[in-house]
N, C-alpha and C. Protein backbone atom coordinates (compact mmCIF):
# COMPACT_ATOMS: atom_id res chain seq x y z
N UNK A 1 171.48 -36.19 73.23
CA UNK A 1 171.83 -37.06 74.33
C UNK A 1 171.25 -36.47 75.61
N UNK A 2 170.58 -37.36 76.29
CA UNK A 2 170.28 -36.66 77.46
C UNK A 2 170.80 -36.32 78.62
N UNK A 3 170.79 -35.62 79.66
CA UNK A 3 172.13 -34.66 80.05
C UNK A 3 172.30 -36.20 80.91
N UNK A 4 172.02 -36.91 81.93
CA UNK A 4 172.82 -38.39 82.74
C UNK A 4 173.42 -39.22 81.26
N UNK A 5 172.89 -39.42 80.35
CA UNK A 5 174.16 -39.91 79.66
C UNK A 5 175.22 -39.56 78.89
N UNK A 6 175.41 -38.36 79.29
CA UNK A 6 177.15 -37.70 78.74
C UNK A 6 178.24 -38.15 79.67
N UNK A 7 179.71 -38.53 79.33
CA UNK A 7 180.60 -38.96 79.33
C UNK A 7 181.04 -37.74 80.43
N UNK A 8 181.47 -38.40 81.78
CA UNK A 8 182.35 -37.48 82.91
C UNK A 8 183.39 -36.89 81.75
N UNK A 9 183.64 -35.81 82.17
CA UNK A 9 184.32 -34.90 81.43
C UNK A 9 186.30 -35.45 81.57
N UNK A 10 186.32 -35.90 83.10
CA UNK A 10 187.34 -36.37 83.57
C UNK A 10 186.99 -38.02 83.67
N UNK A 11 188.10 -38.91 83.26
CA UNK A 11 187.45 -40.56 83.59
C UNK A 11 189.27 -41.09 83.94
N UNK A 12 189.33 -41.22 85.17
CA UNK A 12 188.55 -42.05 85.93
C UNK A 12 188.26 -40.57 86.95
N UNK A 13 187.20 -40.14 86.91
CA UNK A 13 186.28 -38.90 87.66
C UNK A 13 186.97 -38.64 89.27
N UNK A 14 187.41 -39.56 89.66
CA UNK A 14 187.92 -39.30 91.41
C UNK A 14 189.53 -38.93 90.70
N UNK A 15 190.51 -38.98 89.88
CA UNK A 15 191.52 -38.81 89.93
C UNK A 15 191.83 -37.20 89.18
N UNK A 16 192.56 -36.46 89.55
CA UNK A 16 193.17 -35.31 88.56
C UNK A 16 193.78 -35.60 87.23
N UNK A 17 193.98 -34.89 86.28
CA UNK A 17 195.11 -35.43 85.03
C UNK A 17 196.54 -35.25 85.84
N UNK A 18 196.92 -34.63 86.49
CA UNK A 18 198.09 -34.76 87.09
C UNK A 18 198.63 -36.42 87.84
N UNK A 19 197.24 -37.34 88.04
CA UNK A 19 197.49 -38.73 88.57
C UNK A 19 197.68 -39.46 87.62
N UNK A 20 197.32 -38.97 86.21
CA UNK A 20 197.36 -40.05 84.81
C UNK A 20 198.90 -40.17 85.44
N UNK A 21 199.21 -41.92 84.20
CA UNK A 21 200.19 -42.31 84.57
C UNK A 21 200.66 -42.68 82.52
N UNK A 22 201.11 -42.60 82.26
CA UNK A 22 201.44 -43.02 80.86
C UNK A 22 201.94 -41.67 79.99
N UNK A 23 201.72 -42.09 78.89
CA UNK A 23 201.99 -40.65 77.72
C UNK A 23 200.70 -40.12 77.70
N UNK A 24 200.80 -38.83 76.99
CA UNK A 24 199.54 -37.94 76.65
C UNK A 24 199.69 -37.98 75.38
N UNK A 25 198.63 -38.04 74.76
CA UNK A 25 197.93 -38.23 73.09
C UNK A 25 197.05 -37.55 72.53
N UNK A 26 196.27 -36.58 71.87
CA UNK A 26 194.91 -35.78 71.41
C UNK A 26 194.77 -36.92 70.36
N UNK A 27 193.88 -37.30 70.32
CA UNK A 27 192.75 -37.75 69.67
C UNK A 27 192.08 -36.89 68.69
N UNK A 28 192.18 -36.85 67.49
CA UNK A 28 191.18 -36.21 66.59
C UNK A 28 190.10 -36.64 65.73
N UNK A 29 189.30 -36.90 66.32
CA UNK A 29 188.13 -37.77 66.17
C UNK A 29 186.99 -37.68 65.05
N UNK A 30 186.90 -38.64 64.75
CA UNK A 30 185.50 -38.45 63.26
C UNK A 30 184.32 -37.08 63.63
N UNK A 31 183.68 -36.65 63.09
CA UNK A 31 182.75 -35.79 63.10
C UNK A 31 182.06 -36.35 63.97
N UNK A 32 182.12 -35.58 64.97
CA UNK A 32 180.81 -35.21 66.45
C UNK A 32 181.00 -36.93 67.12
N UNK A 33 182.02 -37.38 67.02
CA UNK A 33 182.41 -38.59 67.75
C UNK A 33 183.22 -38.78 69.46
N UNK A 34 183.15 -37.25 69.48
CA UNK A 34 184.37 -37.53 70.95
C UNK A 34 183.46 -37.91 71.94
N UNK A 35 182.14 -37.38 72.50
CA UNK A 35 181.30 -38.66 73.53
C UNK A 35 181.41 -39.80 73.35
N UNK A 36 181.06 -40.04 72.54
CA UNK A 36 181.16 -41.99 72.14
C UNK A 36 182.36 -42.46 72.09
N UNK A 37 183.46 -41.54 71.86
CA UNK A 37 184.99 -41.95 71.98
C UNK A 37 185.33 -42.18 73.69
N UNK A 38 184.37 -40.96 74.22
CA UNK A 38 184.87 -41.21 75.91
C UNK A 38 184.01 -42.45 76.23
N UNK A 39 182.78 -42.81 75.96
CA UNK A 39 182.21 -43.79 76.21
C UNK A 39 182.92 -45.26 76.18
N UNK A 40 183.83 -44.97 75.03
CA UNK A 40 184.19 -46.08 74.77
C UNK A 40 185.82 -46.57 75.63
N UNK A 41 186.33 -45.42 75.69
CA UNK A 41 187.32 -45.26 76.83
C UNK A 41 186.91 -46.06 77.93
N UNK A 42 185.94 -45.11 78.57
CA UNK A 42 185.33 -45.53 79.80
C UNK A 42 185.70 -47.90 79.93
N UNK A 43 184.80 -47.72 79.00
CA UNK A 43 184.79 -49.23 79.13
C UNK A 43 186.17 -49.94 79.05
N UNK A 44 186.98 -49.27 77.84
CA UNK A 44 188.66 -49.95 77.90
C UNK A 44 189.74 -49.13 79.30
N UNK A 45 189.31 -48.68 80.36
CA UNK A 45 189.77 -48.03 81.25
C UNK A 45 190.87 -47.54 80.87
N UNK A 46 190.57 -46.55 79.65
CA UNK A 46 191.89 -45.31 79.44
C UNK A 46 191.27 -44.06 80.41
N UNK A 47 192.30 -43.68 80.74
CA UNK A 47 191.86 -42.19 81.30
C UNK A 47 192.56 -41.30 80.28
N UNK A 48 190.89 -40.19 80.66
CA UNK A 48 191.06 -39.36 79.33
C UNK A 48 190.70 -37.80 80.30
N UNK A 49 190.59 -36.70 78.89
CA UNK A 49 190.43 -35.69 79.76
C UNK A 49 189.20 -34.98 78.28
N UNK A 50 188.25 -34.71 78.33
CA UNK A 50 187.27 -34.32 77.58
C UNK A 50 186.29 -33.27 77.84
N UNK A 51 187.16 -31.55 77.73
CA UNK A 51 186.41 -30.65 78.59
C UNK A 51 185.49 -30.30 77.44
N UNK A 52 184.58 -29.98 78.47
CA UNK A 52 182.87 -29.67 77.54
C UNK A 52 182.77 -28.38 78.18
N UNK A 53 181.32 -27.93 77.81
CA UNK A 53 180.69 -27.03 78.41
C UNK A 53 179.52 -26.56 78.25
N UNK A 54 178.34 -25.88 78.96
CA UNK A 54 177.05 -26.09 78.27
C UNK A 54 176.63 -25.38 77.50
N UNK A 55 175.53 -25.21 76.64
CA UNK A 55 175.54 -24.69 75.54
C UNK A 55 173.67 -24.50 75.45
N UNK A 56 173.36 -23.60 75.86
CA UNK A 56 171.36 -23.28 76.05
C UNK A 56 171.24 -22.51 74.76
N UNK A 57 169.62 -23.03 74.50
CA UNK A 57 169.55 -22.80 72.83
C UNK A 57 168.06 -22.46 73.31
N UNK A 58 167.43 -21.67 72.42
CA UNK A 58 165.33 -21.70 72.31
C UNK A 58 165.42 -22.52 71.37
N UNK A 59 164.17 -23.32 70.78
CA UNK A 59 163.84 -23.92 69.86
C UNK A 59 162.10 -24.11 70.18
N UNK A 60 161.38 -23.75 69.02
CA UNK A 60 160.28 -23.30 68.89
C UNK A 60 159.44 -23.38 70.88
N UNK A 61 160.05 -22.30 70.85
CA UNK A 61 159.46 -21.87 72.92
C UNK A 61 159.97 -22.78 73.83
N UNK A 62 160.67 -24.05 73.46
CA UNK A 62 161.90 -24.56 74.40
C UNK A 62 163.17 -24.62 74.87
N UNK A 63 163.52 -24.46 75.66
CA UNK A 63 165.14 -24.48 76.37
C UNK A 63 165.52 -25.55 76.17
N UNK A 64 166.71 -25.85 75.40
CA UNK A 64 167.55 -27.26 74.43
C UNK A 64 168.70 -26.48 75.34
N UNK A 65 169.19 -27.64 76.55
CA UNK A 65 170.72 -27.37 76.84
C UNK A 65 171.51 -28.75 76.14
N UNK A 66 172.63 -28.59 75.99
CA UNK A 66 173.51 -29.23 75.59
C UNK A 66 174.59 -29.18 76.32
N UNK A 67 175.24 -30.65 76.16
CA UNK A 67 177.13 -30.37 76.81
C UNK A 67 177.52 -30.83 75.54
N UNK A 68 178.55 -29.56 75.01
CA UNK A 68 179.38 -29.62 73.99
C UNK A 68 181.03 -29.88 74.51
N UNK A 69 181.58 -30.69 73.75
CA UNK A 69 182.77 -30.40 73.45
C UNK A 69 183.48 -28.90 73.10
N UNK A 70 184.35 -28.23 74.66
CA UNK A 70 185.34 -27.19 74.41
C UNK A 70 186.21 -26.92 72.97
N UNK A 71 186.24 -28.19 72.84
CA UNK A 71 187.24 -28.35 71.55
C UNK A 71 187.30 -29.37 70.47
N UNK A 72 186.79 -28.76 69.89
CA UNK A 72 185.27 -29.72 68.71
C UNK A 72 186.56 -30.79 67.93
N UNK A 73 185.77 -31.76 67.77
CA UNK A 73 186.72 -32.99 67.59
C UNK A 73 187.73 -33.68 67.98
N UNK A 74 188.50 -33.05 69.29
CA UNK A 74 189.26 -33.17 70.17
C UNK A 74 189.13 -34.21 71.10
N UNK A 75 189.67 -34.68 72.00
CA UNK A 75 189.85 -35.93 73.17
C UNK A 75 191.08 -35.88 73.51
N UNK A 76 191.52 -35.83 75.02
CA UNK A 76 192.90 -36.47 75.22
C UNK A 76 193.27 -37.27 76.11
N UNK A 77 193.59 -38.20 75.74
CA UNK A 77 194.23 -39.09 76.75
C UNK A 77 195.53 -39.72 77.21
N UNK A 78 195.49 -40.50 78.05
CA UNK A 78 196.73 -40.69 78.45
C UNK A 78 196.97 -42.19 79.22
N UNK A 79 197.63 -42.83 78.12
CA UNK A 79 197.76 -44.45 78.44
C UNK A 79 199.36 -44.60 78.14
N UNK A 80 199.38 -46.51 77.79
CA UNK A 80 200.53 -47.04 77.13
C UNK A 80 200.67 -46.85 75.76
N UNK A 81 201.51 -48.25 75.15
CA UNK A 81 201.11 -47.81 73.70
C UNK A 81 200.15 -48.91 73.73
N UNK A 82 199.60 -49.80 73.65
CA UNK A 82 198.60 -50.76 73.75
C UNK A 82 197.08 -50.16 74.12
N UNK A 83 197.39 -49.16 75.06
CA UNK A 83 195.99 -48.28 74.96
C UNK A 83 195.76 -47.57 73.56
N UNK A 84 196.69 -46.86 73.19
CA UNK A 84 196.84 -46.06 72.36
C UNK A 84 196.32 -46.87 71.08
N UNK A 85 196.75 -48.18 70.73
CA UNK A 85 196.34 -48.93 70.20
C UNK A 85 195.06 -49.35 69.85
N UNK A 86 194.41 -49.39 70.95
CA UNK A 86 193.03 -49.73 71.56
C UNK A 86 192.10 -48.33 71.11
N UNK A 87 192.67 -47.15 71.10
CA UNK A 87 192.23 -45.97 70.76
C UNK A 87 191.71 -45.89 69.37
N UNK A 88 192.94 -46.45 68.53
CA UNK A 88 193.06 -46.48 67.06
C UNK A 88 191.68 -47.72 67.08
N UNK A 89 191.57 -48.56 67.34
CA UNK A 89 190.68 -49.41 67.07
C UNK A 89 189.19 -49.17 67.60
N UNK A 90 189.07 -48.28 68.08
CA UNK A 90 187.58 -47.59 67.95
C UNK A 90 186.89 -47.33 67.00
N UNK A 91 188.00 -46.90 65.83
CA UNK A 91 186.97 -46.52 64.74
C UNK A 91 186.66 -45.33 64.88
N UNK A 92 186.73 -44.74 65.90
CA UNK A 92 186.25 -43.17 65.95
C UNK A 92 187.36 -42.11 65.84
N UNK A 93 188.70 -42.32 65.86
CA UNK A 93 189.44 -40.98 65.39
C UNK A 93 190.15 -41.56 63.75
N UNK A 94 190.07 -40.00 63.75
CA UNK A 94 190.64 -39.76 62.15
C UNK A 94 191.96 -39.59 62.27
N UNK A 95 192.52 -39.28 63.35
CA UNK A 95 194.01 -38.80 63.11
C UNK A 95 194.75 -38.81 64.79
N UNK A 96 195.46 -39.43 65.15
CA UNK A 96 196.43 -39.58 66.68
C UNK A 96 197.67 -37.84 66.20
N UNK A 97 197.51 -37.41 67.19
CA UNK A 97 198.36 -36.36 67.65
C UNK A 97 199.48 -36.80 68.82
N UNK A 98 200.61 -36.93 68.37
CA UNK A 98 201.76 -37.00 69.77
C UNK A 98 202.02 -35.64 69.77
N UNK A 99 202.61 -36.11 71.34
CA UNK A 99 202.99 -34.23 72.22
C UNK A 99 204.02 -34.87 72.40
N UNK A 100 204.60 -33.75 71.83
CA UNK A 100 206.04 -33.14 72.12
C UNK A 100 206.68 -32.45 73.42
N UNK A 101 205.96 -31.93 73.54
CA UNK A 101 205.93 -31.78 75.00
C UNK A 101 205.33 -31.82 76.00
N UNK A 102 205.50 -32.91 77.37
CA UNK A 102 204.51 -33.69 77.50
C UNK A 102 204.04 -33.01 78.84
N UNK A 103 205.10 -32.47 78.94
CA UNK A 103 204.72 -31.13 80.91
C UNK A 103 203.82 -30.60 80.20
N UNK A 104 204.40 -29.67 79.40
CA UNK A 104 203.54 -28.73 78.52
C UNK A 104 201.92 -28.67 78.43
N UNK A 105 201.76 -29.58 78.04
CA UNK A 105 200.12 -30.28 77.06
C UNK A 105 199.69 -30.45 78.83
N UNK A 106 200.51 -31.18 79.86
CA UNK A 106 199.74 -31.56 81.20
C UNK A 106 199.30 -30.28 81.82
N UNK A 107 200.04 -28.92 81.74
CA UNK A 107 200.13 -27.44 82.13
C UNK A 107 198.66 -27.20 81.75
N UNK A 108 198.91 -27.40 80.95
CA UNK A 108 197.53 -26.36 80.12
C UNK A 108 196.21 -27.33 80.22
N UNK A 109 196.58 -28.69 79.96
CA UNK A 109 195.10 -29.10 80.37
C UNK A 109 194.82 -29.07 81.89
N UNK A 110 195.52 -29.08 82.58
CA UNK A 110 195.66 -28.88 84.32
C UNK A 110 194.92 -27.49 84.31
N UNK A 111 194.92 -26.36 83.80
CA UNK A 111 194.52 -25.18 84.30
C UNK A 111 193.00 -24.98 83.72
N UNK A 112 193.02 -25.63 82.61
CA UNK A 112 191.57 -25.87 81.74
C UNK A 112 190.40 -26.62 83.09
N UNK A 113 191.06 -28.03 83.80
CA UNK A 113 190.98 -29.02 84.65
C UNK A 113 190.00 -28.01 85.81
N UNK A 114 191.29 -27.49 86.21
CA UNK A 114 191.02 -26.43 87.52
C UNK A 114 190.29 -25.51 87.31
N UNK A 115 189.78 -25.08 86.14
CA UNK A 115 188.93 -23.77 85.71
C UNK A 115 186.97 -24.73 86.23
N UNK A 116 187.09 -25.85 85.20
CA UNK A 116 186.17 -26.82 84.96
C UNK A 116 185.61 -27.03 86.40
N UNK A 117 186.90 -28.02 87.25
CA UNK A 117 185.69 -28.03 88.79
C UNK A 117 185.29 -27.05 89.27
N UNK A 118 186.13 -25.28 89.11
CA UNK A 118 185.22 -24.61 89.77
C UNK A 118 183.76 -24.13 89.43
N UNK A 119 183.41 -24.63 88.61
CA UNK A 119 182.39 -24.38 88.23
C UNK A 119 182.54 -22.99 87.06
N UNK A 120 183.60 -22.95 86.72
CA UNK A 120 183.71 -21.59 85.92
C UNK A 120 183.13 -21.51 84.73
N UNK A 121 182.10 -20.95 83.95
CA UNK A 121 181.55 -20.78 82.53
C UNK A 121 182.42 -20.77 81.38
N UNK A 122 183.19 -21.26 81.06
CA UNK A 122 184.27 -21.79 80.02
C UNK A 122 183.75 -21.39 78.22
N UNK A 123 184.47 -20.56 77.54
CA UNK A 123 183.39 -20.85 76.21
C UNK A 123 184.69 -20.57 75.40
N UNK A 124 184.48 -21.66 74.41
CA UNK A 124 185.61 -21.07 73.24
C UNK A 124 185.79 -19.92 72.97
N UNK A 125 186.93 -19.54 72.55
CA UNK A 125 187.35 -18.41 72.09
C UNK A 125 188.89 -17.99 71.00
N UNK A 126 188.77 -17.28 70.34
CA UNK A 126 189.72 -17.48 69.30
C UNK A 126 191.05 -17.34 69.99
N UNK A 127 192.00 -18.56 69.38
CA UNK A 127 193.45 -18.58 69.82
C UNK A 127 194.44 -16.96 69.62
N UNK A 128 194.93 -16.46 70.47
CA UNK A 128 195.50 -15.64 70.71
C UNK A 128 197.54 -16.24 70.63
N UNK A 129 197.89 -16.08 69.93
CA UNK A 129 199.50 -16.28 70.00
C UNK A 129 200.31 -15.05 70.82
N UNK A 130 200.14 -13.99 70.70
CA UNK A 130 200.65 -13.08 71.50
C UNK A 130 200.02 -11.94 72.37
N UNK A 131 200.09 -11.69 73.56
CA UNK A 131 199.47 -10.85 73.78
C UNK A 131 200.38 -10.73 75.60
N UNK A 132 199.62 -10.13 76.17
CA UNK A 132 199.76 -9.79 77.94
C UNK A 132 199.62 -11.20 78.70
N UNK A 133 200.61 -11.64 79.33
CA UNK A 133 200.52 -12.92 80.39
C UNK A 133 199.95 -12.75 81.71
N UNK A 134 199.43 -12.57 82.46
CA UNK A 134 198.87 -12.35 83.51
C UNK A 134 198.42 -14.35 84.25
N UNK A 135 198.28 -13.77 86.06
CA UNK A 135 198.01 -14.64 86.86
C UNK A 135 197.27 -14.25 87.66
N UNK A 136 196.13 -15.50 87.82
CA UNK A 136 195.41 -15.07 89.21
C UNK A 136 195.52 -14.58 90.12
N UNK A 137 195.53 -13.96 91.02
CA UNK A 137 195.84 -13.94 92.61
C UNK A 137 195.15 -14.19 93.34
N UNK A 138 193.88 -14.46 93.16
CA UNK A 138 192.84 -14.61 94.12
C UNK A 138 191.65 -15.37 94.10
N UNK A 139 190.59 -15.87 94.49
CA UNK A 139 189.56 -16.70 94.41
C UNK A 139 189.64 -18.39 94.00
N UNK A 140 188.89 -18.98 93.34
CA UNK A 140 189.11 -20.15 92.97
C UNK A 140 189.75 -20.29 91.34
N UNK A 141 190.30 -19.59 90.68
CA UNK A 141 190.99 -19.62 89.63
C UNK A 141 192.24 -18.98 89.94
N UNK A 142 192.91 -19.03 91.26
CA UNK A 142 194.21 -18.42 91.46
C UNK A 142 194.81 -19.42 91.10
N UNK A 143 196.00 -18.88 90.56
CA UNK A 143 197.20 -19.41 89.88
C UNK A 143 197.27 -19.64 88.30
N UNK A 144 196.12 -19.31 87.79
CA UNK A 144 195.76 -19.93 86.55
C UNK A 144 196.50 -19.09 85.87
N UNK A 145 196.76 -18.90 84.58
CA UNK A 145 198.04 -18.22 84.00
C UNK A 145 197.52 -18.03 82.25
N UNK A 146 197.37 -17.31 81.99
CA UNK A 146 196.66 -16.78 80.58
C UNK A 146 196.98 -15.77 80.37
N UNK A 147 196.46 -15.29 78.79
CA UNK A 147 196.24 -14.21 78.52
C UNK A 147 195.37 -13.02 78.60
N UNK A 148 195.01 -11.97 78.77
CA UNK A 148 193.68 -11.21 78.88
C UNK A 148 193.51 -10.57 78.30
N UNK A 149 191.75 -10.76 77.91
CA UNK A 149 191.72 -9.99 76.79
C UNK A 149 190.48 -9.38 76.86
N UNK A 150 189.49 -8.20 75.95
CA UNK A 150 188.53 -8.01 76.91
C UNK A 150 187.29 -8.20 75.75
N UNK A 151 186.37 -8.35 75.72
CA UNK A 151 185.42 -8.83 74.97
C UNK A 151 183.86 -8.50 75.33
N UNK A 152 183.44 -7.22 74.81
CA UNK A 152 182.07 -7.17 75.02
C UNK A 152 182.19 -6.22 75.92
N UNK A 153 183.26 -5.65 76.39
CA UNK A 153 183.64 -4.58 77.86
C UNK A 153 184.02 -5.45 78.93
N UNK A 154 184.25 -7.05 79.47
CA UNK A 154 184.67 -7.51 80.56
C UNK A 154 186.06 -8.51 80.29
N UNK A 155 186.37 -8.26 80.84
CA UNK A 155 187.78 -9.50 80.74
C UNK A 155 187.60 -10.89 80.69
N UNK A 156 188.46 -11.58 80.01
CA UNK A 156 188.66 -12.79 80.03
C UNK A 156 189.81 -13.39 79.89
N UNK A 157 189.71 -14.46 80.19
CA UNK A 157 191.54 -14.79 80.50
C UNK A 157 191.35 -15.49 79.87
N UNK A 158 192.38 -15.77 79.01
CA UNK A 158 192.28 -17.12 77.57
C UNK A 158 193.04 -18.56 78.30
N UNK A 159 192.66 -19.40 78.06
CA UNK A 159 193.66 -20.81 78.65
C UNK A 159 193.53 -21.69 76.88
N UNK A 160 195.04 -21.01 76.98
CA UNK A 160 195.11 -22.14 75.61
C UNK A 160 195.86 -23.71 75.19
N UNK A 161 195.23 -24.14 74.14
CA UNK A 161 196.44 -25.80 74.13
C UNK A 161 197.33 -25.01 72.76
N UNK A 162 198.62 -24.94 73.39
CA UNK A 162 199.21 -24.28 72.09
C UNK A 162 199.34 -25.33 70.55
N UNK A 163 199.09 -26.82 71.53
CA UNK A 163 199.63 -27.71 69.90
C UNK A 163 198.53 -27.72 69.28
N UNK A 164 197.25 -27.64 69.85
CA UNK A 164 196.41 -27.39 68.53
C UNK A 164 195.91 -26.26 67.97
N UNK A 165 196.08 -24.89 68.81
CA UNK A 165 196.01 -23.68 68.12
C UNK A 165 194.49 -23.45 68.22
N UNK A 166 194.27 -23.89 69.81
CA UNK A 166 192.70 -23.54 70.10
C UNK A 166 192.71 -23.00 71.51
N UNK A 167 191.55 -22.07 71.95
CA UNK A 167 191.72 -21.72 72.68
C UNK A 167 190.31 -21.93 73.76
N UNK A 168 190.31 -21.48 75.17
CA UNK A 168 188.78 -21.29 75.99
C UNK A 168 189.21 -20.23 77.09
N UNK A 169 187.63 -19.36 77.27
CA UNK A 169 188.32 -18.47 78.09
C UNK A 169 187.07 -18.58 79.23
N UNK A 170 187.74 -17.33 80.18
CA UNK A 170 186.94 -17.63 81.70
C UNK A 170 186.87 -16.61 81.40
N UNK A 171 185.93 -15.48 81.85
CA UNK A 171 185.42 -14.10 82.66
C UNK A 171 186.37 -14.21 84.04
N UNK A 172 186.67 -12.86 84.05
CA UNK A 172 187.58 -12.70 85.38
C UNK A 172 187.23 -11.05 85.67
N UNK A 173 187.49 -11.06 86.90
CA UNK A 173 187.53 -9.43 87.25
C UNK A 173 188.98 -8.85 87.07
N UNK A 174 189.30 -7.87 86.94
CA UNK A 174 190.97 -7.42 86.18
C UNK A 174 191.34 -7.09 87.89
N UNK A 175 190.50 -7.33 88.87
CA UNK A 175 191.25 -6.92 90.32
C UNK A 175 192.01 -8.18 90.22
N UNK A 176 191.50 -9.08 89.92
CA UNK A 176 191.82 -10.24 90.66
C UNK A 176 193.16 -11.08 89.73
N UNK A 177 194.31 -10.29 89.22
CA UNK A 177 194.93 -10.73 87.52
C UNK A 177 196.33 -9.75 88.07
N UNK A 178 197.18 -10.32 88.07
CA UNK A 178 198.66 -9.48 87.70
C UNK A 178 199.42 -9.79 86.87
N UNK A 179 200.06 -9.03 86.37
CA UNK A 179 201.08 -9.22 84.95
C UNK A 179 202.43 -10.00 85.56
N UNK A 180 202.55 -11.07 84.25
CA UNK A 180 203.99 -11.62 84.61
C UNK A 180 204.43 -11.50 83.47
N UNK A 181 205.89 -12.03 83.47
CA UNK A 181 206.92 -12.12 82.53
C UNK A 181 206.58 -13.52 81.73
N UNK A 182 206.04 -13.85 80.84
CA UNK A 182 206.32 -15.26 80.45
C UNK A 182 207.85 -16.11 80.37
């Protein structure tokens, strides 16, 4: 796909997920279907939240960038049930996920959200269930709230969705990180 026709990561693009108005839903979508799932959003005006990130490759002496999906087969959105409906009738997911907890799921994609506009380099990384809680204090990822962990010799702060047991992390400097209590 060429990079002007990939799917805004956020739709409707001027609003935060904190302005969605309805329930929140993950979408688990047919094989390599979640663009065309946001595409298709787009047109039924669900707002969704679909973090990507880029992905540079060689291929015989060329630079192949890509925007991948953070969280491969994933989508989430947030409508009525008639959207939700409308979702199912795409044809493109295999399986609807309800949240249980619906602050929760908004928490964590909110900090994913806030990582994304700053321009932060985002790359999967394996889900962590226990470890050190730490918070920003400083720069444009203050407040963000993860785990840290260190990888390769530099830190990274994990931002995870706990209901699906996936994770993405940022590079951080350990000045800029204090320990909390979860």
């Amino acid at each position: 796909m060429k990079v002007g026709e990939n799917p805004p990561i956020v739709w409707p693009e001027e609003k935060s997920l904190r302005d969605f108005t309805g329930l929140w839903w993950v979408a688990h979508t047919k094989s390599r279907n979640e663009k065309a799932l946001a595409k298709d959003l787009i047109q039924k005006d669900i707002s969704y939240f679909l973090p990507m990130n880029w992905k540079v490759r060689r291929q015989k002496g060329r630079t192949i960038r890509s925007l991948l999906p953070l969280f491969s087969g994933y989508l989430f959105f947030c409508g009525k049930e008639s959207q939700r409906i409308e979702v199912l009738r795409t044809n493109r997911v295999a399986n609807l996920l309800a949240v249980e907890d619906q602050q929760k799921l908004l928490y964590e994609l909110s900090q994913i959200e806030q990582a994304l506009r700053t321009g932060a380099a985002l790359t999967p990384h394996k889900y962590i269930k226990t470890g050190q809680y730490c918070r920003v204090i400083g720069g444009p990822l203050a407040d963000l709230h993860g785990i840290v962990v260190k990888t390769r010799g530099t830190a990274r702060l994990l931002l995870q969705i706990d209901m699906l047991g996936q994770a993405t992390s940022v590079e951080i400097d350990t000045d800029m990180i204090e320990v909390i209590d979860e």
